[in-house]
C-alpha atoms as a PDB file:
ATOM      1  CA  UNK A   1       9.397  32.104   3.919  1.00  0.00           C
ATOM      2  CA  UNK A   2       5.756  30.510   3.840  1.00  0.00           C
ATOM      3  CA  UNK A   3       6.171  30.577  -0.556  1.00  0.00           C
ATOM      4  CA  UNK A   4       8.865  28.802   0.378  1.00  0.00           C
ATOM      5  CA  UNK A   5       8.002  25.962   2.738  1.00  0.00           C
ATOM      6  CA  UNK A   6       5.129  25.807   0.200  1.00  0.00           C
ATOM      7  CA  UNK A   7       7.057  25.089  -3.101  1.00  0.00           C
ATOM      8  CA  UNK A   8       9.793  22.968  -1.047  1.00  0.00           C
ATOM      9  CA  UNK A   9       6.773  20.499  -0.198  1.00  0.00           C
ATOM     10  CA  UNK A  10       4.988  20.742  -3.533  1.00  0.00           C
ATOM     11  CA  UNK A  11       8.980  19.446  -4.936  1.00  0.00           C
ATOM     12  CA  UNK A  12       8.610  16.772  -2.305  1.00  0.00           C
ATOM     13  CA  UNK A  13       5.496  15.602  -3.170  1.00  0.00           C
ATOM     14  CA  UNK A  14       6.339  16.137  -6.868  1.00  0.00           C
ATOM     15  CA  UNK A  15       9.651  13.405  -5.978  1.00  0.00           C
ATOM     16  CA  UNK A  16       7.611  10.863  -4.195  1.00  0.00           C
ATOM     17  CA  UNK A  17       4.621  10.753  -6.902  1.00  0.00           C
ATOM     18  CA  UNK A  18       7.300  10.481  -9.545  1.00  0.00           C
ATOM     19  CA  UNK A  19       9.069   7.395  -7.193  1.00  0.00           C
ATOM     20  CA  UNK A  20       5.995   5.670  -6.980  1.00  0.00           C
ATOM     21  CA  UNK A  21       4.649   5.803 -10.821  1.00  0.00           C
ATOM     22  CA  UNK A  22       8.486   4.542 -11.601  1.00  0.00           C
ATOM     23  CA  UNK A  23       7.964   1.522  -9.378  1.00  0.00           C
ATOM     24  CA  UNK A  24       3.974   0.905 -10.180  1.00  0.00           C
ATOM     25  CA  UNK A  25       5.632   0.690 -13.954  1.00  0.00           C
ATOM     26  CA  UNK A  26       8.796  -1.102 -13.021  1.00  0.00           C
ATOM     27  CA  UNK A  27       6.667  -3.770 -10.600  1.00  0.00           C
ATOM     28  CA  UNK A  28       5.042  -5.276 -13.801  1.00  0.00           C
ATOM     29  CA  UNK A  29       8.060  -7.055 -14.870  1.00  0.00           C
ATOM     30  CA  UNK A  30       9.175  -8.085 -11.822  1.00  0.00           C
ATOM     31  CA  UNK A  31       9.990 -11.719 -10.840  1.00  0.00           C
ATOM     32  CA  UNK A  32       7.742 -13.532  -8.420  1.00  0.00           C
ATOM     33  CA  UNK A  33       8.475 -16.406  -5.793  1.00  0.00           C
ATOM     34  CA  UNK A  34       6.289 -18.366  -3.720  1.00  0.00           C
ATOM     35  CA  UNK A  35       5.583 -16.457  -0.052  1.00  0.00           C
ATOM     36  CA  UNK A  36       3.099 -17.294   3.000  1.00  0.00           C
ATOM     37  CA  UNK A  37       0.512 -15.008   4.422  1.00  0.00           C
ATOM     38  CA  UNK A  38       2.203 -14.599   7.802  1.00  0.00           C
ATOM     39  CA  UNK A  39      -0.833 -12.102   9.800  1.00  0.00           C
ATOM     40  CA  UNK A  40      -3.640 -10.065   7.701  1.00  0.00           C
ATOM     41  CA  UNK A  41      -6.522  -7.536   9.720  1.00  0.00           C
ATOM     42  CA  UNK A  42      -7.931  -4.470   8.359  1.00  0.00           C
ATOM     43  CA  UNK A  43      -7.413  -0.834  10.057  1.00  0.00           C
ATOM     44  CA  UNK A  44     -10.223   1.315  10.114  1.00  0.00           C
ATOM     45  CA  UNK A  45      -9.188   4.504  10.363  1.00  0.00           C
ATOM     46  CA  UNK A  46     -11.532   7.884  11.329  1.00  0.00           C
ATOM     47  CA  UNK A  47     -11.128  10.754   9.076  1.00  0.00           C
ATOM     48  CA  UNK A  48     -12.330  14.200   9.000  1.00  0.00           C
ATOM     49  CA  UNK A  49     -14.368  15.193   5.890  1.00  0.00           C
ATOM     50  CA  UNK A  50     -14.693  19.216   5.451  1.00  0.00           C
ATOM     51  CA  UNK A  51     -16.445  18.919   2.154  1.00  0.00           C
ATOM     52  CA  UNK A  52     -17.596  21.854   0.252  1.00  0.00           C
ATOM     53  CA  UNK A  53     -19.061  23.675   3.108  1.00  0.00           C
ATOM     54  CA  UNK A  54     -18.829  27.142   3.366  1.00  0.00           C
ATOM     55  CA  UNK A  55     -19.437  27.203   7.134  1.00  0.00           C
ATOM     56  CA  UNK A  56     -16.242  24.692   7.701  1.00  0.00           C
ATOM     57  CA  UNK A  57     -18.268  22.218   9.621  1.00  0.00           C
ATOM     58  CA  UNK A  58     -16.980  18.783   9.210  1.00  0.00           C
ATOM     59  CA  UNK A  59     -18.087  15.081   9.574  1.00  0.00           C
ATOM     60  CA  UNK A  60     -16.106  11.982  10.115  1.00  0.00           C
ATOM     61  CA  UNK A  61     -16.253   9.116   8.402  1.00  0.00           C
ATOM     62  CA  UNK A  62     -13.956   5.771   8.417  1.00  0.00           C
ATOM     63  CA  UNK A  63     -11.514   4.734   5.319  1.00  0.00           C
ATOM     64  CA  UNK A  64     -10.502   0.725   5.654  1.00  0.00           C
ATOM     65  CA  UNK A  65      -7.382  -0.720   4.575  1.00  0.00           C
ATOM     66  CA  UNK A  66      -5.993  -4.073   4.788  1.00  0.00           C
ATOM     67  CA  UNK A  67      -3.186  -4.986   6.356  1.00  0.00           C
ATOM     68  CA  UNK A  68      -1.192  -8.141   5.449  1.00  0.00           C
ATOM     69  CA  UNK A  69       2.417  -9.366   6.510  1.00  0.00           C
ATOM     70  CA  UNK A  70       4.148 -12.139   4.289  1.00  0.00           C
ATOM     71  CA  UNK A  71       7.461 -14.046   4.418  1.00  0.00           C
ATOM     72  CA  UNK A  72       9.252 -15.411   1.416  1.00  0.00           C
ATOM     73  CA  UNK A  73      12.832 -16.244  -0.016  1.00  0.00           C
ATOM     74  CA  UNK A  74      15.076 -14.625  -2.718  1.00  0.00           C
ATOM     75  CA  UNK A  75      18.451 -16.666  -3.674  1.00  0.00           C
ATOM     76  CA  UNK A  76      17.851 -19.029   0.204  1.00  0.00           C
ATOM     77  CA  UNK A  77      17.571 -15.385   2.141  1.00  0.00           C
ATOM     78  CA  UNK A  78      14.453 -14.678   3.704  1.00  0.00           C
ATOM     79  CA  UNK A  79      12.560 -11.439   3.725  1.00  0.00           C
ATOM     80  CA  UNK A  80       9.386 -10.313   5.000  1.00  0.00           C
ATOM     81  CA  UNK A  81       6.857  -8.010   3.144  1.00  0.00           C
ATOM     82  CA  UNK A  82       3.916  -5.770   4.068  1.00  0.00           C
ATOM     83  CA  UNK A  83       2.733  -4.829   0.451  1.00  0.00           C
ATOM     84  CA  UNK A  84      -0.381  -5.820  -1.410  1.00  0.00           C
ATOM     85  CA  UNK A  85       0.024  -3.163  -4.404  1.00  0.00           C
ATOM     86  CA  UNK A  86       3.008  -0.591  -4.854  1.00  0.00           C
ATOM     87  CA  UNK A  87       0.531   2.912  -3.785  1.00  0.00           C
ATOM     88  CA  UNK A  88      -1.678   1.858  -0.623  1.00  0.00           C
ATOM     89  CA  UNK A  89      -4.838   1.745  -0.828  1.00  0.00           C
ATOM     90  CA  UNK A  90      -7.924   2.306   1.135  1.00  0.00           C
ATOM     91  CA  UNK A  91     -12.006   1.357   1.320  1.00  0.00           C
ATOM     92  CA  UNK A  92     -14.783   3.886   2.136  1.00  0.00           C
ATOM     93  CA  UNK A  93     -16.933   0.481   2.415  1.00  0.00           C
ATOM     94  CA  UNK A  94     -15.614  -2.290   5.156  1.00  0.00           C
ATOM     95  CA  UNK A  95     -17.123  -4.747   2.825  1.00  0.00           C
ATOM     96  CA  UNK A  96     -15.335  -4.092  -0.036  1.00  0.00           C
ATOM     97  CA  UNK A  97     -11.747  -3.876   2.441  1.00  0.00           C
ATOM     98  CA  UNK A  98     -13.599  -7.655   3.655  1.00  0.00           C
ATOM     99  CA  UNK A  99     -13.407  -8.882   0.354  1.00  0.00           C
ATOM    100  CA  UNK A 100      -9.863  -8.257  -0.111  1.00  0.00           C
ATOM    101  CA  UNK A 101      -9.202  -9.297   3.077  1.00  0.00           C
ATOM    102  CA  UNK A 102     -10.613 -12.905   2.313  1.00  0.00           C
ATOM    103  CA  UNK A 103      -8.043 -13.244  -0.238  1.00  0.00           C
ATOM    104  CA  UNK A 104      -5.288 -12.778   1.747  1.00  0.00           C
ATOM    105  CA  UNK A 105      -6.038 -15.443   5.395  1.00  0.00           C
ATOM    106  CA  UNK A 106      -2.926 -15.886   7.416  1.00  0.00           C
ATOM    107  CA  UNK A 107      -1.767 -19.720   6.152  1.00  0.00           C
ATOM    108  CA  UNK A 108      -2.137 -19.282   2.557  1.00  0.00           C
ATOM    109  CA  UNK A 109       0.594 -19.598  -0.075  1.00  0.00           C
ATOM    110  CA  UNK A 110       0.931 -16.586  -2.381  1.00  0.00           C
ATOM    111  CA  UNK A 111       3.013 -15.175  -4.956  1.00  0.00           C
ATOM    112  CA  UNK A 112       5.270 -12.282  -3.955  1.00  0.00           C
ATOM    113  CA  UNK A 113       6.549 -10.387  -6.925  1.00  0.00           C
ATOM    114  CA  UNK A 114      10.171  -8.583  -5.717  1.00  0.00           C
ATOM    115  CA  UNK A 115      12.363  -6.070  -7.511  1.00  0.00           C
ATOM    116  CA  UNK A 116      15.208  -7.904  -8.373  1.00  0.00           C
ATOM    117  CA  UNK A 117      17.831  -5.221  -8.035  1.00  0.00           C
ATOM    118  CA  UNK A 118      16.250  -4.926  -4.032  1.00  0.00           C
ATOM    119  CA  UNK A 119      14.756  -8.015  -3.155  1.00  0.00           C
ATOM    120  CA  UNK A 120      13.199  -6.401   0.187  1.00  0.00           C
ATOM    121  CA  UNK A 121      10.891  -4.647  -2.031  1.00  0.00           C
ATOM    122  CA  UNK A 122       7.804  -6.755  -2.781  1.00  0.00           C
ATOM    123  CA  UNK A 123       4.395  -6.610  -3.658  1.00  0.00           C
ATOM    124  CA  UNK A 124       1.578  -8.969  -3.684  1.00  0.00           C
ATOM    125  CA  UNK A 125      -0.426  -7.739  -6.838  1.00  0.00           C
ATOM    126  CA  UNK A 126       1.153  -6.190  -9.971  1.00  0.00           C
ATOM    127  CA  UNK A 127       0.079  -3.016 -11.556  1.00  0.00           C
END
């Protein structure tokens, strides 16, 4: 039962992966519209590091990502979006999620690329 559970969530991993990489290709054709930065903040998050310790001690350290929320229009219908880049993406450094961060203030006019097939799904940045 364990194999099991194990290859069921290797498949499901395997699906979502293959999703993704279908949209990060698919997102580089997609049209863009004009969209406002609605809120932007960075998370910091604390995650456990085990390393390569034999002895299974661990340390924490924090992982920053930021955050943004954006409106813009398809056809006269709104829709809001949360995504910079199709895969998410975090910052061992808070500078470096700062600098990203600065590109994005709440205010400023942006281009939203969409999926025109599902206009809901947006992204700030192509791949």
């Amino acid at each position: 039962m364990k194999r099991l559970m194990q290859v069921l969530f290797m498949a499901l991993a395997a699906f979502f992966a293959a999703k993704e990489a279908l949209e990060m290709g698919a997102s580089t054709e997609w049209p863009e519209t004009h969209g406002v930065i609605t809120s932007s903040q960075i998370l910091r998050e604390n995650r456990k590091d085990y390393g390569n310790d034999s002895r299974r001690t661990s340390t924490y350290h924090y992982a920053y990502s930021v955050q943004v929320q954006y409106a813009y229009q398809v056809n006269a219908i709104a829709y809001t979006g949360k995504r910079i880049r199709v895969r998410s993406h975090t910052y061992s450094l808070e500078s470096l999620a700062q600098r990203e961060l600065a590109e994005y203030p709440a205010g400023k006019t942006i281009k939203v690329y969409y999926n025109p097939e599902a206009p809901e799904r947006s992204v700030l940045k192509r791949h």
